[in-house]
Protein backbone atom coordinates (compact mmCIF):
# COMPACT_ATOMS: atom_id res chain seq x y z
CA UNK A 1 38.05 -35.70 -47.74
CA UNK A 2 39.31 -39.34 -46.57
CA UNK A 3 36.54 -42.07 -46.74
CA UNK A 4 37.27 -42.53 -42.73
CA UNK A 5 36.42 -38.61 -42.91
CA UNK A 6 33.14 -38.84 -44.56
CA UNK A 7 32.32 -42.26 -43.04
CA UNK A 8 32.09 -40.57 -39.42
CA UNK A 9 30.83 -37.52 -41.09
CA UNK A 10 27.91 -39.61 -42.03
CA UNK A 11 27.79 -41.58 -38.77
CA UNK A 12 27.65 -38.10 -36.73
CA UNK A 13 24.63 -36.87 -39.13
CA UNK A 14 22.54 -40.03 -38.81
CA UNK A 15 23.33 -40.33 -35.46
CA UNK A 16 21.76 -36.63 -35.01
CA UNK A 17 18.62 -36.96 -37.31
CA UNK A 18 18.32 -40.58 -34.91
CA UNK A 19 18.11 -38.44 -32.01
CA UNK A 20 16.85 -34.81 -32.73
CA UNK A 21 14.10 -34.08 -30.21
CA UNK A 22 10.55 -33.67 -30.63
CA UNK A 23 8.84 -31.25 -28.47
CA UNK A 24 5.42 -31.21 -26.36
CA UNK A 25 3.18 -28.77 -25.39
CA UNK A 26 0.10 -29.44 -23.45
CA UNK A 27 -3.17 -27.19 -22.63
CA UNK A 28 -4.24 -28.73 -19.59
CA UNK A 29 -8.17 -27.82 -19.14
CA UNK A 30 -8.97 -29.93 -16.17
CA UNK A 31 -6.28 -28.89 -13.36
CA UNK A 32 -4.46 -32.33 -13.93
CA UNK A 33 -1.06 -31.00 -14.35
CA UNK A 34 0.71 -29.76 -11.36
CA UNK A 35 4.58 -28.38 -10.72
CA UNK A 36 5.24 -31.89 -9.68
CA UNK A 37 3.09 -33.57 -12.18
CA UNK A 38 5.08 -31.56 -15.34
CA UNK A 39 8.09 -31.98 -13.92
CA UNK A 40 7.72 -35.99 -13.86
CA UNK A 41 6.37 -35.82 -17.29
CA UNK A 42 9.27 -33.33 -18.05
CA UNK A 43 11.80 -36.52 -17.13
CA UNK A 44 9.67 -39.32 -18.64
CA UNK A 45 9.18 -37.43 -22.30
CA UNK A 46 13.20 -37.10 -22.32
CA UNK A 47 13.33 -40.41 -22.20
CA UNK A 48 11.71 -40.73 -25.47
CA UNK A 49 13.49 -37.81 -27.14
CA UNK A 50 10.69 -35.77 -26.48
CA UNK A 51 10.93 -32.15 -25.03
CA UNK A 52 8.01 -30.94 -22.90
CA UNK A 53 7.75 -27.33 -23.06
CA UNK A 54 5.38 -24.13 -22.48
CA UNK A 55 6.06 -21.95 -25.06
CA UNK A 56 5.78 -22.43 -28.83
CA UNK A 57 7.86 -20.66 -31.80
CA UNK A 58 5.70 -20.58 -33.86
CA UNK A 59 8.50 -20.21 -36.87
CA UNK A 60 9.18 -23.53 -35.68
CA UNK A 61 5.55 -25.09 -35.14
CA UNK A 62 5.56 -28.10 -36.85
CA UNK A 63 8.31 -29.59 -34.40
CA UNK A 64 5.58 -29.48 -31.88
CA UNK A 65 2.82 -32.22 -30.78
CA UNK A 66 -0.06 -29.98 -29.11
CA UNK A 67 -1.41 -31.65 -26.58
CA UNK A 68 -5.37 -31.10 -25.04
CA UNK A 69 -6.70 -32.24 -21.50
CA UNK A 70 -10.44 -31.75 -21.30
CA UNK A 71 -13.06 -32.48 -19.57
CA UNK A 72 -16.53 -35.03 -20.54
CA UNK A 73 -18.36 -35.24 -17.69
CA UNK A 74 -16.17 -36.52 -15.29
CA UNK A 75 -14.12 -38.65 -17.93
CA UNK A 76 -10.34 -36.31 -18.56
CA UNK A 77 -10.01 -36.82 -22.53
CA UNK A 78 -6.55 -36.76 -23.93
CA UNK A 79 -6.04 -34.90 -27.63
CA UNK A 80 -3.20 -35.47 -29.40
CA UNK A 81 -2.82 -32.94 -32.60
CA UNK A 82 0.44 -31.49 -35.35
CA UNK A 83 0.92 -28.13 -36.27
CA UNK A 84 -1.73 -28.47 -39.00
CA UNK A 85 -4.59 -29.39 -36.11
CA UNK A 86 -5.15 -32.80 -37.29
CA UNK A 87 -5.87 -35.21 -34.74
CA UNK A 88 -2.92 -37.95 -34.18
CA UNK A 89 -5.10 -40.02 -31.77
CA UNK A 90 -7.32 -39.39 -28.47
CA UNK A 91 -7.32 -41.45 -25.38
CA UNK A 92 -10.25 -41.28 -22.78
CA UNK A 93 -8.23 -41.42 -19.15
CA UNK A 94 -11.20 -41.69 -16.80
CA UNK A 95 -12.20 -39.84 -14.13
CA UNK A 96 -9.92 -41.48 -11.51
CA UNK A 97 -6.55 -39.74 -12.50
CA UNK A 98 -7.51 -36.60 -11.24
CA UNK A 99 -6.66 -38.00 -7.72
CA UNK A 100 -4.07 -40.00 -8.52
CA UNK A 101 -0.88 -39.13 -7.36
CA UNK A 102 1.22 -37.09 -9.24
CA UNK A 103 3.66 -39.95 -10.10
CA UNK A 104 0.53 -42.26 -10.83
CA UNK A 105 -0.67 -38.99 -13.44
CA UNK A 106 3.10 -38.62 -15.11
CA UNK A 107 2.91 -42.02 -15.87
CA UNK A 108 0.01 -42.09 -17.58
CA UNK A 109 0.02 -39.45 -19.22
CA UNK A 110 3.55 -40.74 -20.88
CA UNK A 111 2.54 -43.67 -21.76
CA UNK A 112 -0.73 -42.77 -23.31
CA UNK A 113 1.34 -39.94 -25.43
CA UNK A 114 4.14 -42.45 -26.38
CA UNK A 115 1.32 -44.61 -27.72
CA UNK A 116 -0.29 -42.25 -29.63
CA UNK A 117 3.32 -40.61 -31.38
CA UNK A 118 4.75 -44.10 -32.55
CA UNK A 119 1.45 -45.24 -33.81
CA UNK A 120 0.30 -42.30 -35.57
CA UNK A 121 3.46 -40.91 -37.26
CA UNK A 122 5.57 -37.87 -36.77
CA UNK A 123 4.62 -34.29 -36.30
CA UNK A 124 5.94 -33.11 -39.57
CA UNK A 125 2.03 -33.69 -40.78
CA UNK A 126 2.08 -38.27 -42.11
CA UNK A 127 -0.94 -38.27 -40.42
CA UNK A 128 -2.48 -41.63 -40.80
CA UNK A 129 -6.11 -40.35 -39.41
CA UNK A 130 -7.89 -37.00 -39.58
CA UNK A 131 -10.14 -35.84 -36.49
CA UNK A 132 -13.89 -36.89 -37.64
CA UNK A 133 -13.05 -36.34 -41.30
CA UNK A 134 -12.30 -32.50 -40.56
CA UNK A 135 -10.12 -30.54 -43.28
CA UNK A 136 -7.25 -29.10 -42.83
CA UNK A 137 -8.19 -25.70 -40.54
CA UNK A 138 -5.97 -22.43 -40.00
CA UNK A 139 -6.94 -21.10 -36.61
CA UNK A 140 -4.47 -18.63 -36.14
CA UNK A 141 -6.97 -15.46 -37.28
CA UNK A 142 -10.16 -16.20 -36.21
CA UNK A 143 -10.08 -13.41 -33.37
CA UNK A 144 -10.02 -10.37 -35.77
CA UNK A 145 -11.27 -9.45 -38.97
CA UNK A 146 -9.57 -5.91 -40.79
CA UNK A 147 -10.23 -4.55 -37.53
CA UNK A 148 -13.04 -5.84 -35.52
CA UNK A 149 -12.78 -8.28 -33.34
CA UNK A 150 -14.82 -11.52 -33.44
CA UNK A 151 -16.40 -13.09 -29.92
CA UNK A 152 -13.76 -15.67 -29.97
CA UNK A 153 -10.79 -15.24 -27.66
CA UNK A 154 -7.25 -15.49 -27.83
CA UNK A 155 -5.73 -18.35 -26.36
CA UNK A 156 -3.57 -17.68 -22.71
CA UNK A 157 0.03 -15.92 -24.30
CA UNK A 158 -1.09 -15.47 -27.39
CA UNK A 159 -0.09 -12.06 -28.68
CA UNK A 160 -1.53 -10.71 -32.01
CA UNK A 161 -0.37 -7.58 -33.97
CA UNK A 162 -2.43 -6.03 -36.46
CA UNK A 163 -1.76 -2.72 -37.99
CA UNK A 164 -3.57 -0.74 -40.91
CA UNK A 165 -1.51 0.75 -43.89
CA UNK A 166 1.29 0.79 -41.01
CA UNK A 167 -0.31 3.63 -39.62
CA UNK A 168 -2.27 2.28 -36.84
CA UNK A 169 -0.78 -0.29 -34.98
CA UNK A 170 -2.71 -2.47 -32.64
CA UNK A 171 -1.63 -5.58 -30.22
CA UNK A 172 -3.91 -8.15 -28.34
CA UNK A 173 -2.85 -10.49 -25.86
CA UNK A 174 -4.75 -13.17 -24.55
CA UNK A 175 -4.29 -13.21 -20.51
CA UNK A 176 -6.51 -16.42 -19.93
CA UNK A 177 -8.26 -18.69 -22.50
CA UNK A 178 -11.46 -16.28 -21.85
CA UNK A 179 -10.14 -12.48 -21.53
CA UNK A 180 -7.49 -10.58 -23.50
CA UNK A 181 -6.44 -7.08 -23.40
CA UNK A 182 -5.13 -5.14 -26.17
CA UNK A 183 -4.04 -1.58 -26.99
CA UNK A 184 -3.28 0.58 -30.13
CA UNK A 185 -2.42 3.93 -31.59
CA UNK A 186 -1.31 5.66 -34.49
CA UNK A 187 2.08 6.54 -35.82
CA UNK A 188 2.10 9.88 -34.21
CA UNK A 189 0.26 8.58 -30.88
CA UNK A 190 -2.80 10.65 -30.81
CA UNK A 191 -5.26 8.74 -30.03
CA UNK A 192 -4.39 5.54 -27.24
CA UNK A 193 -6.89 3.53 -26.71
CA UNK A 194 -7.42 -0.05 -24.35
CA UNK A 195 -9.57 -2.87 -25.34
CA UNK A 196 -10.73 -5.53 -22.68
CA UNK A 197 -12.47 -8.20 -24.10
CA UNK A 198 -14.01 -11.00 -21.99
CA UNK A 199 -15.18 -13.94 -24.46
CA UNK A 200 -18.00 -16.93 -22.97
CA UNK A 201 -17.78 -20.06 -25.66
CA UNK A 202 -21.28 -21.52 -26.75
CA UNK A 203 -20.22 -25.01 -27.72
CA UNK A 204 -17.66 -25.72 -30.26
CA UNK A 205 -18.12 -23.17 -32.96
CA UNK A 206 -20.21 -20.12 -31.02
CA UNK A 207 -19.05 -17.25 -28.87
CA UNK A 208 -20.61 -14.34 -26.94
CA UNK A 209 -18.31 -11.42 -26.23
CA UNK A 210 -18.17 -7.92 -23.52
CA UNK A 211 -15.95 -5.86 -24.60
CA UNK A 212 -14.88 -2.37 -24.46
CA UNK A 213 -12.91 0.64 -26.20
CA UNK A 214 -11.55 3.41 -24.27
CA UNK A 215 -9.69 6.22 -26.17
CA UNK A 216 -8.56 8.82 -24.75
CA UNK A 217 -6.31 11.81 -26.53
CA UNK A 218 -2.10 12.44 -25.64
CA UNK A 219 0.06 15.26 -26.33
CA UNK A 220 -2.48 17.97 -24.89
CA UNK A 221 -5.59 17.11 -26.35
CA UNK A 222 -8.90 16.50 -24.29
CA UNK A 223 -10.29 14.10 -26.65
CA UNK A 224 -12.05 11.41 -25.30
CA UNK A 225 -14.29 8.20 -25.91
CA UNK A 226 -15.53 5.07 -25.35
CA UNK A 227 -16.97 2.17 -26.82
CA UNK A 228 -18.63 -1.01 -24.97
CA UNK A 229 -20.57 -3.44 -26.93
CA UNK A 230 -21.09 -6.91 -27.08
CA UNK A 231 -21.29 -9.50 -30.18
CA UNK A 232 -21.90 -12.67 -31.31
CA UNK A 233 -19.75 -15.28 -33.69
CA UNK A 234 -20.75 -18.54 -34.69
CA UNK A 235 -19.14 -20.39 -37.79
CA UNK A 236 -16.07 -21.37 -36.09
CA UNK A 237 -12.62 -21.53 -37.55
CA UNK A 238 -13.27 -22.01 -41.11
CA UNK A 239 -15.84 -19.62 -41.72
CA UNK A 240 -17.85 -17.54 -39.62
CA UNK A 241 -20.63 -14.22 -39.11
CA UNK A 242 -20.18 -11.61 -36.34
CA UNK A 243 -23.10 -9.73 -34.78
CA UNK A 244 -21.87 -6.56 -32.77
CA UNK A 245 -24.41 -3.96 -30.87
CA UNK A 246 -22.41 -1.08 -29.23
CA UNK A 247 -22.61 2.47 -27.22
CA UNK A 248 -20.62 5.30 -28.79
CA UNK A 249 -19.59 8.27 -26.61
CA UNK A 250 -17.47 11.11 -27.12
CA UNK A 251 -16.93 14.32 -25.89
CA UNK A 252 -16.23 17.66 -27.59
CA UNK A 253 -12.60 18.65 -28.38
CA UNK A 254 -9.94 19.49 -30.67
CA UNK A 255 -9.72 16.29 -32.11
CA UNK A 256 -13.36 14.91 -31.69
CA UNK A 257 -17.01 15.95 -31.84
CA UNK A 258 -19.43 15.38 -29.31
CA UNK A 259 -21.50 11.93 -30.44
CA UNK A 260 -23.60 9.75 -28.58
CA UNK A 261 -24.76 6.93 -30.81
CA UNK A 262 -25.80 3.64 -31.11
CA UNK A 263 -23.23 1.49 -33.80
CA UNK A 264 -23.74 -1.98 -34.91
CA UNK A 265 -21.59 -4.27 -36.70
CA UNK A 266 -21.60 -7.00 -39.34
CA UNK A 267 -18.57 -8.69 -39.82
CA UNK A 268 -17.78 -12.21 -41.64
CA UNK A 269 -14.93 -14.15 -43.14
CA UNK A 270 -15.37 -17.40 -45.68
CA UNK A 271 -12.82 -19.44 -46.69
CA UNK A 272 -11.95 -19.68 -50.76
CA UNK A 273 -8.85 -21.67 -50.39
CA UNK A 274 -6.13 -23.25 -48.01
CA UNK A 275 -4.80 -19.83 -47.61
CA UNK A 276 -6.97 -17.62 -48.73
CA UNK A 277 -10.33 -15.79 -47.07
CA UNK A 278 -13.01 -13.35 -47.89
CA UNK A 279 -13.61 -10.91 -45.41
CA UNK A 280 -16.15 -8.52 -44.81
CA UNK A 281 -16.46 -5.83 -42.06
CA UNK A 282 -19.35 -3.27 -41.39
CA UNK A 283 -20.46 -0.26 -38.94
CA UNK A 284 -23.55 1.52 -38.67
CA UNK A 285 -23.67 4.54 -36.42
CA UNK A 286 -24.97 8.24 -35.85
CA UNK A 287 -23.48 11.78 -35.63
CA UNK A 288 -25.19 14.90 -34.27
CA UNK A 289 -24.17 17.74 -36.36
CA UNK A 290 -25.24 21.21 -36.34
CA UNK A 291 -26.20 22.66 -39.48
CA UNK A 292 -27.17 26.67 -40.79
CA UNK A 293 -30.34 27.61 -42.38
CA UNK A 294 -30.39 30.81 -44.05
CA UNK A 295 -33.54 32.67 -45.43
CA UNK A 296 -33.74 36.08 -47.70
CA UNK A 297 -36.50 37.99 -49.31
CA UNK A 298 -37.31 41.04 -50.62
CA UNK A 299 -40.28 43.21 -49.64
CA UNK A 300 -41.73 45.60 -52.44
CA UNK A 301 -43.44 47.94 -50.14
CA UNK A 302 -40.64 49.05 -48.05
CA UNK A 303 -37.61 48.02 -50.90
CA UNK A 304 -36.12 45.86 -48.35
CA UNK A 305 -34.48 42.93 -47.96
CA UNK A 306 -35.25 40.17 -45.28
CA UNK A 307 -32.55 38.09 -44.21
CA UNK A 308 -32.64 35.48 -41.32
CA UNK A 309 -30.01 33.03 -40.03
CA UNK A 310 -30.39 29.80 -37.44
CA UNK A 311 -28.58 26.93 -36.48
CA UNK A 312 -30.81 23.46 -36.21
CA UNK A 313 -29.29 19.75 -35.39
CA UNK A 314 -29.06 16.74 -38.15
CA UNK A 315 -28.53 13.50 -37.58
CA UNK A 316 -25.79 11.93 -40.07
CA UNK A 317 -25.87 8.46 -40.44
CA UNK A 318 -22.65 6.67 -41.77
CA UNK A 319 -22.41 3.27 -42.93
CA UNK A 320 -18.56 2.70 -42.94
CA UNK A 321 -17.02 -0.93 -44.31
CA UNK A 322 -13.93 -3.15 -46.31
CA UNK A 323 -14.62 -5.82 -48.06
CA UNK A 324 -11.36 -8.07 -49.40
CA UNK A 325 -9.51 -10.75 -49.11
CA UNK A 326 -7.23 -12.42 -46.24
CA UNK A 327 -3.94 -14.15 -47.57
CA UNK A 328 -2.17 -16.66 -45.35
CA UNK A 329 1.26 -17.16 -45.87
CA UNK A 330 1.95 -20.61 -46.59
CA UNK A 331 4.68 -21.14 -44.84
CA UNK A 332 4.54 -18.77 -42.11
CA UNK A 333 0.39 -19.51 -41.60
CA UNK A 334 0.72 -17.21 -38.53
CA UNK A 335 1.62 -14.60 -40.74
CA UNK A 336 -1.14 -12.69 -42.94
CA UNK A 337 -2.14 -9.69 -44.96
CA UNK A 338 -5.68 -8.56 -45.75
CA UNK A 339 -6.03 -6.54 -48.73
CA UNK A 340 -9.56 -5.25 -49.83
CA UNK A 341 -11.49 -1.79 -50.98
CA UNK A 342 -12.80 0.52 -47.63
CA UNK A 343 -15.73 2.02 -48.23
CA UNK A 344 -17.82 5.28 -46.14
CA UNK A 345 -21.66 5.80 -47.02
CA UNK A 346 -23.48 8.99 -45.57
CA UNK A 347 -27.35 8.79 -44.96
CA UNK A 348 -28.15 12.20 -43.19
CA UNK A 349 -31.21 13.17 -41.52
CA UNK A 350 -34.65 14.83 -42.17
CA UNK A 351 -34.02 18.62 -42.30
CA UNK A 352 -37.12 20.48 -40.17
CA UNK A 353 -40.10 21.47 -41.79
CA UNK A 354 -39.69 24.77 -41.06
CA UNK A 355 -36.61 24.97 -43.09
CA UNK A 356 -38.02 23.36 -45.82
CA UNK A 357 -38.09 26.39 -48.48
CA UNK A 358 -34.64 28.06 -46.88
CA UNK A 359 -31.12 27.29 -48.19
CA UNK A 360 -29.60 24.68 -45.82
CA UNK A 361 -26.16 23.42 -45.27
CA UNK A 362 -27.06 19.70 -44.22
CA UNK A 363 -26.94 17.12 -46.28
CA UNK A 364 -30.38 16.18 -48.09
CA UNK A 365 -28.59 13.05 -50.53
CA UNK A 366 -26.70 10.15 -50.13
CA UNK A 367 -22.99 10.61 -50.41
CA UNK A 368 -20.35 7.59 -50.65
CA UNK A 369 -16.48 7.37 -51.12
CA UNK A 370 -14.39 4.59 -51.22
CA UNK A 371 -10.67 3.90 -51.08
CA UNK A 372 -7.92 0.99 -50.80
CA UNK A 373 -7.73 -0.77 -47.67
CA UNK A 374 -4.29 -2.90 -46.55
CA UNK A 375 -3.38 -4.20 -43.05
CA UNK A 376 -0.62 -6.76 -42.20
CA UNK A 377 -0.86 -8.81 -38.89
CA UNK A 378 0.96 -11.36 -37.21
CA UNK A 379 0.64 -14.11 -34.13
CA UNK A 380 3.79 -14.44 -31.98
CA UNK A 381 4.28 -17.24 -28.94
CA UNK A 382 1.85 -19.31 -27.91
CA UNK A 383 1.96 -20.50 -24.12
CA UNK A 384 -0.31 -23.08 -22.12
């Protein structure tokens, strides 16, 4: 290679690195940004090498400034974060822009953002300031724990996949900030079922959730069931607790028994490390069950013996949990796998009285079993 060669060689790579594009996304909470408004802001973040866009990759996060309008009173307060949620700088805008016109906004907006990227560093994380002192947070799994979901929502087009030792598969998608929809089966497709979830934030770190589980059987089967609870989260990203109160019905069928129970849940996640959470997730419901009683004796006087047969109905409780670990990929922190020990305690019901000296087949003791637990799940696109 010729020095004139390598010396353009060299001119064409800085020259690239000098003008590599940055991209911009922006969740826009107020109803500032218009077609018109994005489309100025679109031409005026070009200027500055800066690509505004709607969708993220999230293999490719960290070329992205994220962007938050919200709303303080009547004051629009402009957020400027990286891909590790640290806060580059925030700007308060005033109340007026909202009726500015949309040239009037574009500009703003611009100029504040401009501000905020060459005084604060790059995106790539030299972050010269962190938001209030706040550690580093992952946010990208606080909507789900093995397999429960928490109150908090999805964010509008974000899509998560979970799926249990790659036997049940399960996607959610977040249709608004507030309300996601999700479905799931198993390998072989019996059962479907749909999950709705409508989410109501309670400040910054609190959620209350409606939500609902309809599954219903395929390939011939009647089975059917449904599930609508509500719950409760508070902790926020880092670390939270989730209080769930549901209504379990299902009908009688090849695949199902007939159950009509109350089931609560306790669910929580702490965070050990950077990468690396504990997780907990618990159920408590009731099955009606139908057990025999059988009774036999023999009579002296007549050198018979007595026997007598009847069905009565027990109430099984079952306590059913995991209890593990999360692990984040570092490099891929949308990516993780949770890894911990399933576990399914039985607390039946009182037997009648009347059965009390006849051989039973219900339960009368405690049984427990427990077993590995491993799911894998993932967060694709985000869009604002």
């Amino acid at each position: 290679m010729t020095k004139h060669t390598l010396s353009l060689l060299l001119a064409l790579i800085t020259y690239t690195a000098a003008y590599s594009q940055d991209k911009l996304v922006v969740d826009d909470r107020t109803g500032l940004l218009s077609q018109d408004v994005e489309e100025m802001l679109k031409s005026r973040l070009a200027d500055h090498d800066i690509t505004y866009t709607t969708l993220v990759d999230f293999k490719t996060r960290c070329e992205y400034y994220f962007t938050e309008l919200n709303l303080q009173g009547t004051d629009v307060i402009m957020t400027l974060k990286d891909c590790d949620n640290r806060t580059l700088g925030s700007r308060t805008l005033g109340s007026g822009i909202l009726t500015s016109s949309p040239q009037e906004k574009s500009i703003l907006l611009s100029y504040q953002i401009m501000e905020i990227v060459e005084s604060k560093g790059d995106p790539a994380g030299q972050v010269i300031e962190e938001a209030e002192g706040k550690p580093f947070e992952i946010s990208d799994h606080n909507t789900r724990y093995f397999f429960a979901p928490s109150a908090y929502n999805l964010k509008k087009g974000e899509l998560y996949y979970n799926t249990v030792y790659f036997l049940l598969h399960d996607i959610q998608y977040g249709l608004t900030d507030n309300f996601s929809i999700g479905m799931g089966t198993s390998i072989i497709g019996i059962p479907i079922y749909l999950t709705p979830k409508v989410s109501f934030p309670i400040g910054e770190r609190s959620a209350f959730a409606l939500g609902d589980m309809l599954i219903f059987g395929t390939y011939g089967t009647n089975a059917m069931g449904n599930l609508l609870y509500g719950s409760f989260s508070t902790g926020g990203i880092q670390g939270n607790t989730s209080f769930g109160v549901g209504y379990l019905l299902t009908n009688e069928s090849d695949i199902t028994a007939k159950t009509s129970s109350p089931v609560f849940n306790l669910s929580g996640m702490a965070r050990a490390s950077s990468h690396i959470y504990l997780l907990t997730e618990n159920y408590l419901f009731g099955v009606n069950t139908t057990q025999w009683a059988t009774y036999e004796s023999y009579n002296q006087a007549t050198d018979t013996w007595i026997y007598m047969s009847e069905e009565y109905p027990q109430k099984l409780w079952l306590w059913y949990g995991v209890a593990g670990i999360r692990i984040i990929n570092k490099n891929k922190d949308f990516v993780s796998w949770q890894i911990g020990i399933t576990y399914v305690v039985n607390f039946p019901g009182t037997i009648p009285e009347q059965y009390a000296n006849w051989q039973t087949g219900g339960q009368d003791g405690v049984n427990a079993i427990a077993f590995p637990a491993v799911s894998y799940t993932r967060k694709f696109g985000k869009q604002y």
